[in-house]
C-alpha atoms as a PDB file:
ATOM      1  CA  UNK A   1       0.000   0.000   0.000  1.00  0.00           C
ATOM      2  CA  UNK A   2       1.178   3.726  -0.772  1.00  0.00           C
ATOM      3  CA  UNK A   3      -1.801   5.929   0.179  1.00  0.00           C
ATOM      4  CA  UNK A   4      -4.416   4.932   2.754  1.00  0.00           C
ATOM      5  CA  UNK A   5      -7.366   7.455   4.918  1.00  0.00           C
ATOM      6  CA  UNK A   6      -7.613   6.593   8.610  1.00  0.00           C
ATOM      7  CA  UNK A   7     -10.825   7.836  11.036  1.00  0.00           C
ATOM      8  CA  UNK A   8      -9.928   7.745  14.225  1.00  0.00           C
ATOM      9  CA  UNK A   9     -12.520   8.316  17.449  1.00  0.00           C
ATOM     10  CA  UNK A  10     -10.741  10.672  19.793  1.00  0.00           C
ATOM     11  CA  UNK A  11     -13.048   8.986  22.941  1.00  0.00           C
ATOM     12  CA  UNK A  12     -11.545   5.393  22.365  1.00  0.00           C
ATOM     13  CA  UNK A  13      -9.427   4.459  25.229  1.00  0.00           C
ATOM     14  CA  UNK A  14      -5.954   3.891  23.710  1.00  0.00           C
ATOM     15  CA  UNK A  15      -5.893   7.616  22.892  1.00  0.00           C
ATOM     16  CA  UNK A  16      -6.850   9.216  25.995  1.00  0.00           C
ATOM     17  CA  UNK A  17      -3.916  11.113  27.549  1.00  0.00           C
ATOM     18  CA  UNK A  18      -1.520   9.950  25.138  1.00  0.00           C
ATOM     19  CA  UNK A  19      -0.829  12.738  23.116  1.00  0.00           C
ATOM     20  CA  UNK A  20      -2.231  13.500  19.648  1.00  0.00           C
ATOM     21  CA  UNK A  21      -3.989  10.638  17.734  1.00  0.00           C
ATOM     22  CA  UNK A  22      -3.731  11.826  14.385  1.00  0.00           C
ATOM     23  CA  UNK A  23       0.164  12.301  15.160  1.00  0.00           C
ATOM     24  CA  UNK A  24       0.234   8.614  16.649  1.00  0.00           C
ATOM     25  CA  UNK A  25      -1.172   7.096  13.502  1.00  0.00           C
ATOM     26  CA  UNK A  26       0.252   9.335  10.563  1.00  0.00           C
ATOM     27  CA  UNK A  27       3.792   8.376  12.547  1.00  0.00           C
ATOM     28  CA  UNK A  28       3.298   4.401  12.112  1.00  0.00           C
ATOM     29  CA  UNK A  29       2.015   4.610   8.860  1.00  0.00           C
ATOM     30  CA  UNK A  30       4.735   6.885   7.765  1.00  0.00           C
ATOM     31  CA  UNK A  31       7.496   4.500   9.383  1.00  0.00           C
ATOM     32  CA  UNK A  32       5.900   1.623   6.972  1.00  0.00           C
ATOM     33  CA  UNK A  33       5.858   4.103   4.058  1.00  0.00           C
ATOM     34  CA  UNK A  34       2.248   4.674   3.493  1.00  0.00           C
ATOM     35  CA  UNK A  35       1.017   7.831   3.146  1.00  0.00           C
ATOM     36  CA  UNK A  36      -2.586   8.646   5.232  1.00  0.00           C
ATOM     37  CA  UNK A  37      -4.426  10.719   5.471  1.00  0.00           C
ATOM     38  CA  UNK A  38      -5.892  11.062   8.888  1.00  0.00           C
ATOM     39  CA  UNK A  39      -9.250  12.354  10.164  1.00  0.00           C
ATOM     40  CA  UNK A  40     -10.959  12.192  13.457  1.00  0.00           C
ATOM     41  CA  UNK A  41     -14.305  10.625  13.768  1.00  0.00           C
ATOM     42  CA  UNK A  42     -17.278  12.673  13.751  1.00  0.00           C
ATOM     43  CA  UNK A  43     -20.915  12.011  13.417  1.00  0.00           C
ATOM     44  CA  UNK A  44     -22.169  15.093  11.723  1.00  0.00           C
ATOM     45  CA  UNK A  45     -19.590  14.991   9.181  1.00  0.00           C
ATOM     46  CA  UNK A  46     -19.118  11.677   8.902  1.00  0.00           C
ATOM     47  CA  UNK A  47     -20.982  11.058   5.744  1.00  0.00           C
ATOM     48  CA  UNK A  48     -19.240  13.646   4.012  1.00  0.00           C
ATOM     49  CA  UNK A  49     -15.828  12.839   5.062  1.00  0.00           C
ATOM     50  CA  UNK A  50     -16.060   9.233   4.073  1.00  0.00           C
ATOM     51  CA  UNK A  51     -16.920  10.403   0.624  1.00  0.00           C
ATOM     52  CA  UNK A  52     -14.384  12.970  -0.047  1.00  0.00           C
ATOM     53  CA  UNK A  53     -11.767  10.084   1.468  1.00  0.00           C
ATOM     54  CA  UNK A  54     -13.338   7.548  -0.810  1.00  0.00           C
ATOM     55  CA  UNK A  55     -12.695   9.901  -3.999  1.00  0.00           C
ATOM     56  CA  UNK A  56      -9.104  10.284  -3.238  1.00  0.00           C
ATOM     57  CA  UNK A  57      -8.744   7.039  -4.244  1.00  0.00           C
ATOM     58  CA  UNK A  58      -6.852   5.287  -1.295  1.00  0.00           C
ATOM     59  CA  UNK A  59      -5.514   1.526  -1.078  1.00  0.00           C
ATOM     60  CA  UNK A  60      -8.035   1.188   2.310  1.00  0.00           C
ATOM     61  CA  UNK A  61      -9.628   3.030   4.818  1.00  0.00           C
ATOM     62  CA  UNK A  62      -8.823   2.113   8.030  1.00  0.00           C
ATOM     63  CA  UNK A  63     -10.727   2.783  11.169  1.00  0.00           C
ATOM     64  CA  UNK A  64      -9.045   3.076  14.465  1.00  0.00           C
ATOM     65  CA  UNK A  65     -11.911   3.049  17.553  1.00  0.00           C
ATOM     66  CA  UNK A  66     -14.532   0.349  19.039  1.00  0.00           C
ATOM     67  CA  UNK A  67     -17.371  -1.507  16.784  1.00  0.00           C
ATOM     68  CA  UNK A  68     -20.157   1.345  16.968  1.00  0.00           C
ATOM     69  CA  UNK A  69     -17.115   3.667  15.442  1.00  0.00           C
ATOM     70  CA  UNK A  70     -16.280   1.087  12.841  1.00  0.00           C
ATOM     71  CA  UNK A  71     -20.150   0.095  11.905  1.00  0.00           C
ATOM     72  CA  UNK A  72     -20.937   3.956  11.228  1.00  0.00           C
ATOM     73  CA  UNK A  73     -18.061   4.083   8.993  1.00  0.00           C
ATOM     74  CA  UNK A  74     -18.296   1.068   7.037  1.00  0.00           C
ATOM     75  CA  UNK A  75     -22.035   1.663   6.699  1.00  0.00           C
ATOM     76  CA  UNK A  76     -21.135   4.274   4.287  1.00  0.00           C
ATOM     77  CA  UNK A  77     -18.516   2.637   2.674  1.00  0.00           C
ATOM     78  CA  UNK A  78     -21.112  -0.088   1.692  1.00  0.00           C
ATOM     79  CA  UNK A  79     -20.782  -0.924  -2.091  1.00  0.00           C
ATOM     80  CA  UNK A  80     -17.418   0.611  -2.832  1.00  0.00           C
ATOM     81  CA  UNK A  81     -14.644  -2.133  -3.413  1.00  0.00           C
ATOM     82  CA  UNK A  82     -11.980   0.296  -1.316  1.00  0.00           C
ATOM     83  CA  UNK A  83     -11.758  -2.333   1.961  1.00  0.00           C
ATOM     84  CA  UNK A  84     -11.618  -0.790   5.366  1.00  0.00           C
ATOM     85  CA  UNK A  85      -9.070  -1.657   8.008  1.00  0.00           C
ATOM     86  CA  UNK A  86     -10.029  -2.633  11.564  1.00  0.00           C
ATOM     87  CA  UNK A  87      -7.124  -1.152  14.049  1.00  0.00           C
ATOM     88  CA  UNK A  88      -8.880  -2.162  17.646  1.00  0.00           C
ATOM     89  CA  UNK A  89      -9.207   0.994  19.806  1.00  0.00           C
ATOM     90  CA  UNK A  90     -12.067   0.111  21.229  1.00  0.00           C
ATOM     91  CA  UNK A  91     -13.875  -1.558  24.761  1.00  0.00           C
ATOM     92  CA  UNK A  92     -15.146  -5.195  23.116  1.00  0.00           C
ATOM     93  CA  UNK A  93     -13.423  -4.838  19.579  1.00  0.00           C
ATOM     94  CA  UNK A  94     -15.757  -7.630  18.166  1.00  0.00           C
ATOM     95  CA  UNK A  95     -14.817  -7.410  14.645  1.00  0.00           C
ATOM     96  CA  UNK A  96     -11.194  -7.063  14.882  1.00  0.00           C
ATOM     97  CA  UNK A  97     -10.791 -10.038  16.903  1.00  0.00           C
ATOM     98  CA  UNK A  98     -13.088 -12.044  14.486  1.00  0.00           C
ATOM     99  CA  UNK A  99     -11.019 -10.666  11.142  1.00  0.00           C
ATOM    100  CA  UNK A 100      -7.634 -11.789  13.350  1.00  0.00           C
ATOM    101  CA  UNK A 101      -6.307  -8.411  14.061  1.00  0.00           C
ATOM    102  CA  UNK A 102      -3.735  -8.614  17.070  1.00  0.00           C
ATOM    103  CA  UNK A 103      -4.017  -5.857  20.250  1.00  0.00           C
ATOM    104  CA  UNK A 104      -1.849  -2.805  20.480  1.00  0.00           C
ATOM    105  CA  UNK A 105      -1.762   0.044  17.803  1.00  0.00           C
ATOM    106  CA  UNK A 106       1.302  -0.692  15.574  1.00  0.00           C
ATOM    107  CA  UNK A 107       0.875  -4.495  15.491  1.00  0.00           C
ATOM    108  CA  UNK A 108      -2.456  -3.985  14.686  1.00  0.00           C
ATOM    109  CA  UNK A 109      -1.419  -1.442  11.400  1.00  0.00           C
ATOM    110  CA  UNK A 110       1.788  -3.606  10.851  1.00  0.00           C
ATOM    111  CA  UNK A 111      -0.590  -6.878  10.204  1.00  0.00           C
ATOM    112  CA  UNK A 112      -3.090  -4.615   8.353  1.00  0.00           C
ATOM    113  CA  UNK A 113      -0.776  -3.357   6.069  1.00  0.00           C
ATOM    114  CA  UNK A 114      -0.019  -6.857   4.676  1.00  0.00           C
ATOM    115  CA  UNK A 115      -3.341  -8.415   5.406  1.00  0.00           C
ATOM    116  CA  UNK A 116      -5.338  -9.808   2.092  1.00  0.00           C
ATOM    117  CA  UNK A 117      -8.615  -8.569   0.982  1.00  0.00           C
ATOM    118  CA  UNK A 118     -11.861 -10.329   1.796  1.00  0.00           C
ATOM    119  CA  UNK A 119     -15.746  -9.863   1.475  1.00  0.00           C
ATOM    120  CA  UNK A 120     -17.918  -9.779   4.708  1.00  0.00           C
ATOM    121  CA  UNK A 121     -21.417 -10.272   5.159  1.00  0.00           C
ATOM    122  CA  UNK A 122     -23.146  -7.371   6.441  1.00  0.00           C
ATOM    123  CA  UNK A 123     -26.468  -7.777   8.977  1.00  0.00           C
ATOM    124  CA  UNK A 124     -29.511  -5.347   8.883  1.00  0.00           C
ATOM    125  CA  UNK A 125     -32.372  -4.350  11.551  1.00  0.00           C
ATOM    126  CA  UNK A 126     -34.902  -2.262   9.896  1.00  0.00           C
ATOM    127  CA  UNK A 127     -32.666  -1.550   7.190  1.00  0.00           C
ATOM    128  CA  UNK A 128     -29.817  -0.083   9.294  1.00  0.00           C
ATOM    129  CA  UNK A 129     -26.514  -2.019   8.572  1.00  0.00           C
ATOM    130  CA  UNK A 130     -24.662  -3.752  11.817  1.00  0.00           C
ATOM    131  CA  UNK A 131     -21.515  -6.197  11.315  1.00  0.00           C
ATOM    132  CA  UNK A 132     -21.280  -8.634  14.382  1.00  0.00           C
ATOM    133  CA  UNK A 133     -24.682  -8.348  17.022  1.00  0.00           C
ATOM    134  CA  UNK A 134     -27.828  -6.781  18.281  1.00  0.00           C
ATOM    135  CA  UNK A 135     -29.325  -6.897  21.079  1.00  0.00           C
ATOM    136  CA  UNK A 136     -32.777  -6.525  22.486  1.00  0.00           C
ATOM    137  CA  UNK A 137     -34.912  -6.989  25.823  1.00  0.00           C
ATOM    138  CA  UNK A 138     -32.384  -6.454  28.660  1.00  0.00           C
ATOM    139  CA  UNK A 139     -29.536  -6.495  26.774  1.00  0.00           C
ATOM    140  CA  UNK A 140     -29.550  -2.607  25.879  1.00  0.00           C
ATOM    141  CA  UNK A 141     -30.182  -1.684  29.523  1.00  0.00           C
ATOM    142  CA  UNK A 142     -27.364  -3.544  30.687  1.00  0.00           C
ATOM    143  CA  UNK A 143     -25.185  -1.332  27.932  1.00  0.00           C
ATOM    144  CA  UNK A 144     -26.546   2.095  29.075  1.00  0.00           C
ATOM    145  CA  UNK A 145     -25.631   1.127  32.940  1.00  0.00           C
ATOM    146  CA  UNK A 146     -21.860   0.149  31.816  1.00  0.00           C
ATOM    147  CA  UNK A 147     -21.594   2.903  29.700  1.00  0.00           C
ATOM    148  CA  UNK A 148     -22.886   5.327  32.776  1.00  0.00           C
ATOM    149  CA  UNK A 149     -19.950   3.865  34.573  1.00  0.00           C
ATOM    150  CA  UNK A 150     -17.032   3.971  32.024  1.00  0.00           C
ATOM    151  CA  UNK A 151     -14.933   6.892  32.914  1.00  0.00           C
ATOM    152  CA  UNK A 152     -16.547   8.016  36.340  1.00  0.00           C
ATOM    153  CA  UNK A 153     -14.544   8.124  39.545  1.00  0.00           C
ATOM    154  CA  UNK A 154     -14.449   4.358  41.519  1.00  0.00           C
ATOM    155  CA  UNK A 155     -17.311   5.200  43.859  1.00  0.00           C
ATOM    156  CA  UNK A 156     -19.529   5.198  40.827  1.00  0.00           C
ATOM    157  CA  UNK A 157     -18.074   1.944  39.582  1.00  0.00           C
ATOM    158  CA  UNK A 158     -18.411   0.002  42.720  1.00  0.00           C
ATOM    159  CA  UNK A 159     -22.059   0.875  42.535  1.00  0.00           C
ATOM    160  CA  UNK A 160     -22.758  -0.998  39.253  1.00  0.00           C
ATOM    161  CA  UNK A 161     -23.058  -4.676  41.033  1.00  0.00           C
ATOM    162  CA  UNK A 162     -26.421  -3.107  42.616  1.00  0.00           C
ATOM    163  CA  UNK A 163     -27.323  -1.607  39.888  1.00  0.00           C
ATOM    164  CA  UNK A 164     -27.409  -4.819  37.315  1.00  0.00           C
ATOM    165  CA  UNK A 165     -29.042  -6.812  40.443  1.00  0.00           C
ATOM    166  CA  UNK A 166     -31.525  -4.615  40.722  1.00  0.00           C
ATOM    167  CA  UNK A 167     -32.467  -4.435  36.721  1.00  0.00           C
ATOM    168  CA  UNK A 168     -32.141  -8.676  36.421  1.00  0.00           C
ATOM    169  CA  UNK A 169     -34.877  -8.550  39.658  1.00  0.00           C
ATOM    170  CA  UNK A 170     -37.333  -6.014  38.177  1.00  0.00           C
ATOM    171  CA  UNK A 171     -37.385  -6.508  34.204  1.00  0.00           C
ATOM    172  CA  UNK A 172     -39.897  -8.227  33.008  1.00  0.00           C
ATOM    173  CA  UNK A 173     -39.985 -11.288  30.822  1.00  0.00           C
ATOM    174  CA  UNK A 174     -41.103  -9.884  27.019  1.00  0.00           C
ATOM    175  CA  UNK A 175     -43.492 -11.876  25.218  1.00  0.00           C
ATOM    176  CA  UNK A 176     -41.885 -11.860  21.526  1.00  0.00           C
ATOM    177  CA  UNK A 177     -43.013 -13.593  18.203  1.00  0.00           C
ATOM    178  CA  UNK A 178     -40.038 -14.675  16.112  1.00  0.00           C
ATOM    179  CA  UNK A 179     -40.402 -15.964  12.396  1.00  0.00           C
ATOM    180  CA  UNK A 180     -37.272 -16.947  11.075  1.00  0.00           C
ATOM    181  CA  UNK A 181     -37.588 -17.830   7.190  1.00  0.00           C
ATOM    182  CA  UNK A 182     -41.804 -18.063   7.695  1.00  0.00           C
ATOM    183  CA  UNK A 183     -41.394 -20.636  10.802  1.00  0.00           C
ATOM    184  CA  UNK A 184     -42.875 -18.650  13.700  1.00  0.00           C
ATOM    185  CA  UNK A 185     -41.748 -19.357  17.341  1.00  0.00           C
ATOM    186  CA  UNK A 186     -42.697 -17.917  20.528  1.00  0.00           C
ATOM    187  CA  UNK A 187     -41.021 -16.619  23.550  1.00  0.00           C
ATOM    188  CA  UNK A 188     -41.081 -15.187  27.192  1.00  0.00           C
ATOM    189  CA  UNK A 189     -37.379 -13.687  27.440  1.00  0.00           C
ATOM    190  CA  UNK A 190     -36.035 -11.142  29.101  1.00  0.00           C
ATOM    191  CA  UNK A 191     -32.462 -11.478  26.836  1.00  0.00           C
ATOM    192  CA  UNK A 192     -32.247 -11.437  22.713  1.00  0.00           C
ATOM    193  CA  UNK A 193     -29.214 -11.330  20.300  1.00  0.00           C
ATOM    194  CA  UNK A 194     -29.175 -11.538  16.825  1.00  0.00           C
ATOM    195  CA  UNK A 195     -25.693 -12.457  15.107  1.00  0.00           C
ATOM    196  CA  UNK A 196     -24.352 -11.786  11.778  1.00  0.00           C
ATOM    197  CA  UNK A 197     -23.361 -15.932  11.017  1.00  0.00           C
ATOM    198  CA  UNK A 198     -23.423 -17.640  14.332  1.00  0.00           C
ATOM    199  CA  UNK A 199     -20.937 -17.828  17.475  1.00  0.00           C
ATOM    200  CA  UNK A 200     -18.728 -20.036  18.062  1.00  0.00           C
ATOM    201  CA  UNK A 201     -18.687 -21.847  21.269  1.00  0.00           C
ATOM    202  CA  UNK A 202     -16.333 -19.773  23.367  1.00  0.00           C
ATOM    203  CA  UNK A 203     -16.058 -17.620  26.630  1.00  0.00           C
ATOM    204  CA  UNK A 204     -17.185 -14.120  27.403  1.00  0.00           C
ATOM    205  CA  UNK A 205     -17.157 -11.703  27.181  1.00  0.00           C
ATOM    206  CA  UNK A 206     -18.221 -12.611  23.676  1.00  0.00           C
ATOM    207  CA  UNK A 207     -17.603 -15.227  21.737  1.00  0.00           C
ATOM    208  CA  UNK A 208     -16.036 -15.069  18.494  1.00  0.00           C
ATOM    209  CA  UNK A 209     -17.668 -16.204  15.336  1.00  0.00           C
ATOM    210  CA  UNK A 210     -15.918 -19.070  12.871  1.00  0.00           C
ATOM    211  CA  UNK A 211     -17.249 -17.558   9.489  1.00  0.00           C
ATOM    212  CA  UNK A 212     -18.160 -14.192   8.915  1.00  0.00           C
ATOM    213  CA  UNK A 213     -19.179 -14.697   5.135  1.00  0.00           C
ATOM    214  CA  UNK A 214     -21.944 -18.227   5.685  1.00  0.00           C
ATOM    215  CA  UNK A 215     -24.753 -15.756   4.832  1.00  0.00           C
ATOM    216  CA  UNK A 216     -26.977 -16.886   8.057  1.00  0.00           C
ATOM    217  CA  UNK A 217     -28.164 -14.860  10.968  1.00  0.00           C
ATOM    218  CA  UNK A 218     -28.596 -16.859  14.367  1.00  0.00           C
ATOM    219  CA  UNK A 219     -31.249 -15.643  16.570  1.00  0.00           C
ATOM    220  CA  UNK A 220     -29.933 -16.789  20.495  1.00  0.00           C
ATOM    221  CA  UNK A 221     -33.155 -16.367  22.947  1.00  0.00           C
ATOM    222  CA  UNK A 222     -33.311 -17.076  26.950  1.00  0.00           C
ATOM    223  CA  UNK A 223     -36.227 -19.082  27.874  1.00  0.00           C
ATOM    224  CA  UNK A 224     -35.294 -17.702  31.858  1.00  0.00           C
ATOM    225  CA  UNK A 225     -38.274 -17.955  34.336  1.00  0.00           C
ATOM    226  CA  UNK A 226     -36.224 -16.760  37.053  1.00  0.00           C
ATOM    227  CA  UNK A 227     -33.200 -14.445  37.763  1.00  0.00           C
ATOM    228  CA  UNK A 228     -31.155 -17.378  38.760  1.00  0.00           C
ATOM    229  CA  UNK A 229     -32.278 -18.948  34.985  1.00  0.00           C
ATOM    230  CA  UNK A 230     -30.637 -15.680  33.976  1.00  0.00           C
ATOM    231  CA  UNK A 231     -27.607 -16.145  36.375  1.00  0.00           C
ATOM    232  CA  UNK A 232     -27.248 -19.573  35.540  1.00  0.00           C
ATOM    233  CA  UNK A 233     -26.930 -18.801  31.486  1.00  0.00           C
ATOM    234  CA  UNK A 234     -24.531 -15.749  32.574  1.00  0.00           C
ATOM    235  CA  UNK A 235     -21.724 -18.883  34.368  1.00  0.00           C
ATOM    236  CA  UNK A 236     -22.293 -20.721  31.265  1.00  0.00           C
ATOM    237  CA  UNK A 237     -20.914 -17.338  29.130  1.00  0.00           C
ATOM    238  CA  UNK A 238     -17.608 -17.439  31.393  1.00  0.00           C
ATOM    239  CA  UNK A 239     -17.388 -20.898  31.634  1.00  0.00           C
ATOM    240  CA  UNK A 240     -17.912 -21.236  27.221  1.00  0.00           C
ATOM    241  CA  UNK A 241     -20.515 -23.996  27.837  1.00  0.00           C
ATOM    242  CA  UNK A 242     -23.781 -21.648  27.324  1.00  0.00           C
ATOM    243  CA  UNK A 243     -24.372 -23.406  23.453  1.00  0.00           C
ATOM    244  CA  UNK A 244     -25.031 -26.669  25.742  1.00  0.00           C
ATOM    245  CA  UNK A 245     -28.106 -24.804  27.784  1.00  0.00           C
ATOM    246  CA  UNK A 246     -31.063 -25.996  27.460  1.00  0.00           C
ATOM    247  CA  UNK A 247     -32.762 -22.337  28.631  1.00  0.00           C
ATOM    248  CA  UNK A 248     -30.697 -21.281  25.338  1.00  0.00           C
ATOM    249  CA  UNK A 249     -32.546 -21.509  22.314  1.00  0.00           C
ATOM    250  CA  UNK A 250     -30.833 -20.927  18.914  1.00  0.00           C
ATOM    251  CA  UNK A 251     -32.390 -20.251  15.309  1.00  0.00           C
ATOM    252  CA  UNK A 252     -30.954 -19.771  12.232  1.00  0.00           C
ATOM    253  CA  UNK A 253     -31.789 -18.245   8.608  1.00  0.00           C
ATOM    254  CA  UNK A 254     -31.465 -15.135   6.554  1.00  0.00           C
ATOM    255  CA  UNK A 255     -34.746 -13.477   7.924  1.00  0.00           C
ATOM    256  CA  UNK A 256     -35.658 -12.335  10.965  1.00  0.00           C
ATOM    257  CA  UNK A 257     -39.318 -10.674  12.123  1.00  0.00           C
ATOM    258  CA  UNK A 258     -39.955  -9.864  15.504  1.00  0.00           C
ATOM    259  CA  UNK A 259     -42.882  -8.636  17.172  1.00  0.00           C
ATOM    260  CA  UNK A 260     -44.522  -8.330  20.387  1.00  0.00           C
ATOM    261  CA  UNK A 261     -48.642  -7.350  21.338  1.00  0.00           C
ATOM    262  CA  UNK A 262     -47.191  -4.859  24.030  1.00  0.00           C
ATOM    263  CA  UNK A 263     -44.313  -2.526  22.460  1.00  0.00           C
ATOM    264  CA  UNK A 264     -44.536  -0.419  19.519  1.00  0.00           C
ATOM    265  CA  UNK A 265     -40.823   0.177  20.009  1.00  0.00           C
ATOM    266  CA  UNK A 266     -37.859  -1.589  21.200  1.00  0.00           C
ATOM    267  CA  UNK A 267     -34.458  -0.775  22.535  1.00  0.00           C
ATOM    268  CA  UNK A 268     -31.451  -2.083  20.315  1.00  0.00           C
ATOM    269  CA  UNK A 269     -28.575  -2.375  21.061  1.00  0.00           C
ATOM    270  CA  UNK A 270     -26.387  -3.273  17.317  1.00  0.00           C
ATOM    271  CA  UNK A 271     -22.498  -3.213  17.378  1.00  0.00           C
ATOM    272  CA  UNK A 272     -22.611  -0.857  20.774  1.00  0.00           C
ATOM    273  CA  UNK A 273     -24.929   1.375  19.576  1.00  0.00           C
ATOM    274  CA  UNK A 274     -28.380   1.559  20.969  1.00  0.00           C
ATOM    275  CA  UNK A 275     -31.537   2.882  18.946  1.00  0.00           C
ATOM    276  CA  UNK A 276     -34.948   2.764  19.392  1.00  0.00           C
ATOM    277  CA  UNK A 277     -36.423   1.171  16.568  1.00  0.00           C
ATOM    278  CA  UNK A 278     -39.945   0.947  15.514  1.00  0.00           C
ATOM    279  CA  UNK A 279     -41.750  -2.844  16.071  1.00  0.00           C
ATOM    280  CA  UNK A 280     -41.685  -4.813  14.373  1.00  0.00           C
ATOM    281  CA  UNK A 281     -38.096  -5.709  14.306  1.00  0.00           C
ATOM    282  CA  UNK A 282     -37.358  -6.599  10.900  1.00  0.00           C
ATOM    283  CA  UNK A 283     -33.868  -8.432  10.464  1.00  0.00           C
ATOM    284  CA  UNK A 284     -31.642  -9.203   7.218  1.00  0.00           C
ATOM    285  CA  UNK A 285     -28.364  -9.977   5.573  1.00  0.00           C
ATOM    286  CA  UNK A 286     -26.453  -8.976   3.116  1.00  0.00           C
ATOM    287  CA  UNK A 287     -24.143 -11.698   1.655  1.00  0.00           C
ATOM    288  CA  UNK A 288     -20.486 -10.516   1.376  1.00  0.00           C
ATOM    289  CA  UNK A 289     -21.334  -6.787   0.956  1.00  0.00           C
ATOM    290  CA  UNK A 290     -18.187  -5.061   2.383  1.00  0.00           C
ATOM    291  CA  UNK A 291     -14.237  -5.838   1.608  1.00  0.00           C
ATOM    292  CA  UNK A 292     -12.094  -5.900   4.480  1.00  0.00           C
ATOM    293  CA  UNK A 293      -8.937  -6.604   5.305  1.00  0.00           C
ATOM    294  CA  UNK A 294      -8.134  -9.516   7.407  1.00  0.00           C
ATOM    295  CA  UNK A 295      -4.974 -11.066   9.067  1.00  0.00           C
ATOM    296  CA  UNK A 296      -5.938 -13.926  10.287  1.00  0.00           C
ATOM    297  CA  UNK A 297      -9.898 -14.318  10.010  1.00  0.00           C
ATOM    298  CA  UNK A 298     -11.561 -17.869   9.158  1.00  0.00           C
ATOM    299  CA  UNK A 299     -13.464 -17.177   6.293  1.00  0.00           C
END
C-alpha cells in the first residue's frame, strides 16, 4: 500500500492522555511508508468525510476506535470495493478479533498493512446495517448502565453490582413472536441477540464467530423464568458452555421478524450502539457486501 485514509474516534481508550492521535497514527504509517491521510471521527460529518476520502482514491480506509465507530463508517462505505481496516481501539473490539487483528496500535497497522482482501457479510435491523450483534430486551439496559460507569470516579463503579441486580430482579420477561424464514416461534425472554453468522462456542465476554461470510443470521433467545435462569446462562458465558443450555434456544436463517402485542418500540442495542427502533423488528443480511482486510480471520 502507498496511500491509505484513517478515522480515528478521539473517545476510544488507547488515545486518551496519550498525546495526539492523528500524530500517533500518521507516525506508524509513515514509518511503513504509506502515506494517510488522517481524520478524526465525527458524526455530523461523517458522511461527508467518508466520501471525499473515498474519492481520493486510497488503497483502504482504516478505522481506528470500538465496533459502533467502525459500523458507522463502514455503513457508508457499503458498495465501494476500497476495503476498510479494523485497528482495535475500542472496549469489546468484536470485529477485529473475528477478522484476526492482534491488540496494540502498531501491530495492529503492521498486520493490516499486509493483510489480504476479503468480502464480509453485512447484517440489517430495519434496514440499518450492523456487522457482528444486536441486542434486544435487557440487553440494551445492561449497555446504558456500563456505559454510565465507564470513565466516572471508583465510587460510581463500585455501585454498578447493585445496579445490574436490581435491573435482572425487576425486568420483566417480554413476550416476543419470532419468524425466522416463515417458521414462527414464541417466547417469554427477558435477553435477545441476533448475530451476523453464528458464534462459536467460546467464553465471554463474547464469543467469536468461525465464518463471517456463511450468509446466516442466528437468533440466540433465553427461555429464563427466574433471575437465577438468567444467572445460571450468565456462568455458562464465562465458563464457554452456554451453546449446551437448554434455557438457550438458537435459530438460524437469513430473515428475521420480531414482534410483540405490548411494544410499539424496542431498545437495540447493534455493534454498541443503541436505537430505538420501531416494532416490528425486521432483520436481514447482506451476503459478502463489504471488503475488508483480514490477518488472520476464518473465512
Amino acid at each position: 500500500m502507498d496511500r491509505v485514509a484513517v478515522v480515528y474516534n478521539a473517545r476510544s481508550g488507547v488515545f486518551l492522555d496519550a498525546g495526539s492521535p492523528r500524530e500517533r497514527l500518521a507516525g506508524m504509517f509513515g514509518r511503513a511508508g504509506v502515506t494517510a491521510d488522517v481524520r478524526p471521527f465525527d458524526p455530523h460529518t461523517l458522511a461527508a468525510d467518508v466520501r471525499e476520502l473515498l474519492r481520493a482514491g486510497p488503497d483502504a480506509l482504516f478505522v481506528a476506535g470500538g465496533d459502533g465507530t467502525v459500523r458507522s463508517v463502514a455503513e457508508r462505505m457499503l458498495g465501494s470495493d476500497v476495503p476498510l481496516g479494523v485497528i482495535p481501539a475500542g472496549t469489546m473490539n468484536v470485529l477485529a478479533r473475528d477478522l484476526g487483528v492482534p491488540d496494540g496500535l502498531e501491530p495492529a497497522v503492521a498486520a493490516l498493512l499486509a493483510a489480504p482482501v476479503t468480502r464480509i457479510d453485512v447484517a440489517t435491523v430495519n434496514d440499518v446495517p450492523f456487522l457482528c450483534s444486536s441486542a434486544l430486551a435487557m440487553m440494551p439496559h445492561l449497555g446504558r448502565l456500563r456505559e454510565h460507569a465507564r470513565g466516572r470516579p471508583a465510587a460510581e463503579t463500585l455501585r454498578l453490582p447493585g445496579r445490574v441486580v436490581r435491573l435482572l430482579r425487576r425486568y420483566p420477561r417480554l413476550k416476543l413472536t419470532i419468524d425466522v424464514d416463515g417458521t414462527v416461534h414464541h417466547a417469554r425472554t427477558r435477553a435477545v441477540v441476533v448475530s451476523c453468522n453464528p458464534l462459536s462456542a467460546g467464553p465471554a465476554p463474547m464469543p467469536g464467530r468461525a465464518r463471517l461470510d456463511a450468509g446466516i443470521l442466528a437468533v440466540y433467545v433465553t427461555h429464563d423464568r427466574t433471575v437465577w435462569d438468567l444467572l445460571a446462562v450468565a456462568a455458562g458465558l464465562i465458563r464457554g458452555s452456554w451453546q449446551r443450555d437448554g434455557r438457550v434456544r438458537t435459530y438460524t436463517g437469513e430473515t428475521v421478524r420480531m414482534e410483540s402485542p405490548s411494544l410499539a418500540m424496542m431498545s437495540v442495542m447493534s455493534d454498541g450502539e443503541i436505537a430505538q427502533l420501531t416494532m416490528p423488528l425486521r432483520y436481514g443480511i447482506r451476503p459478502r457486501a463489504l471488503a475488508v482486510l483480514a490477518p488472520g480471520a476464518a473465512l
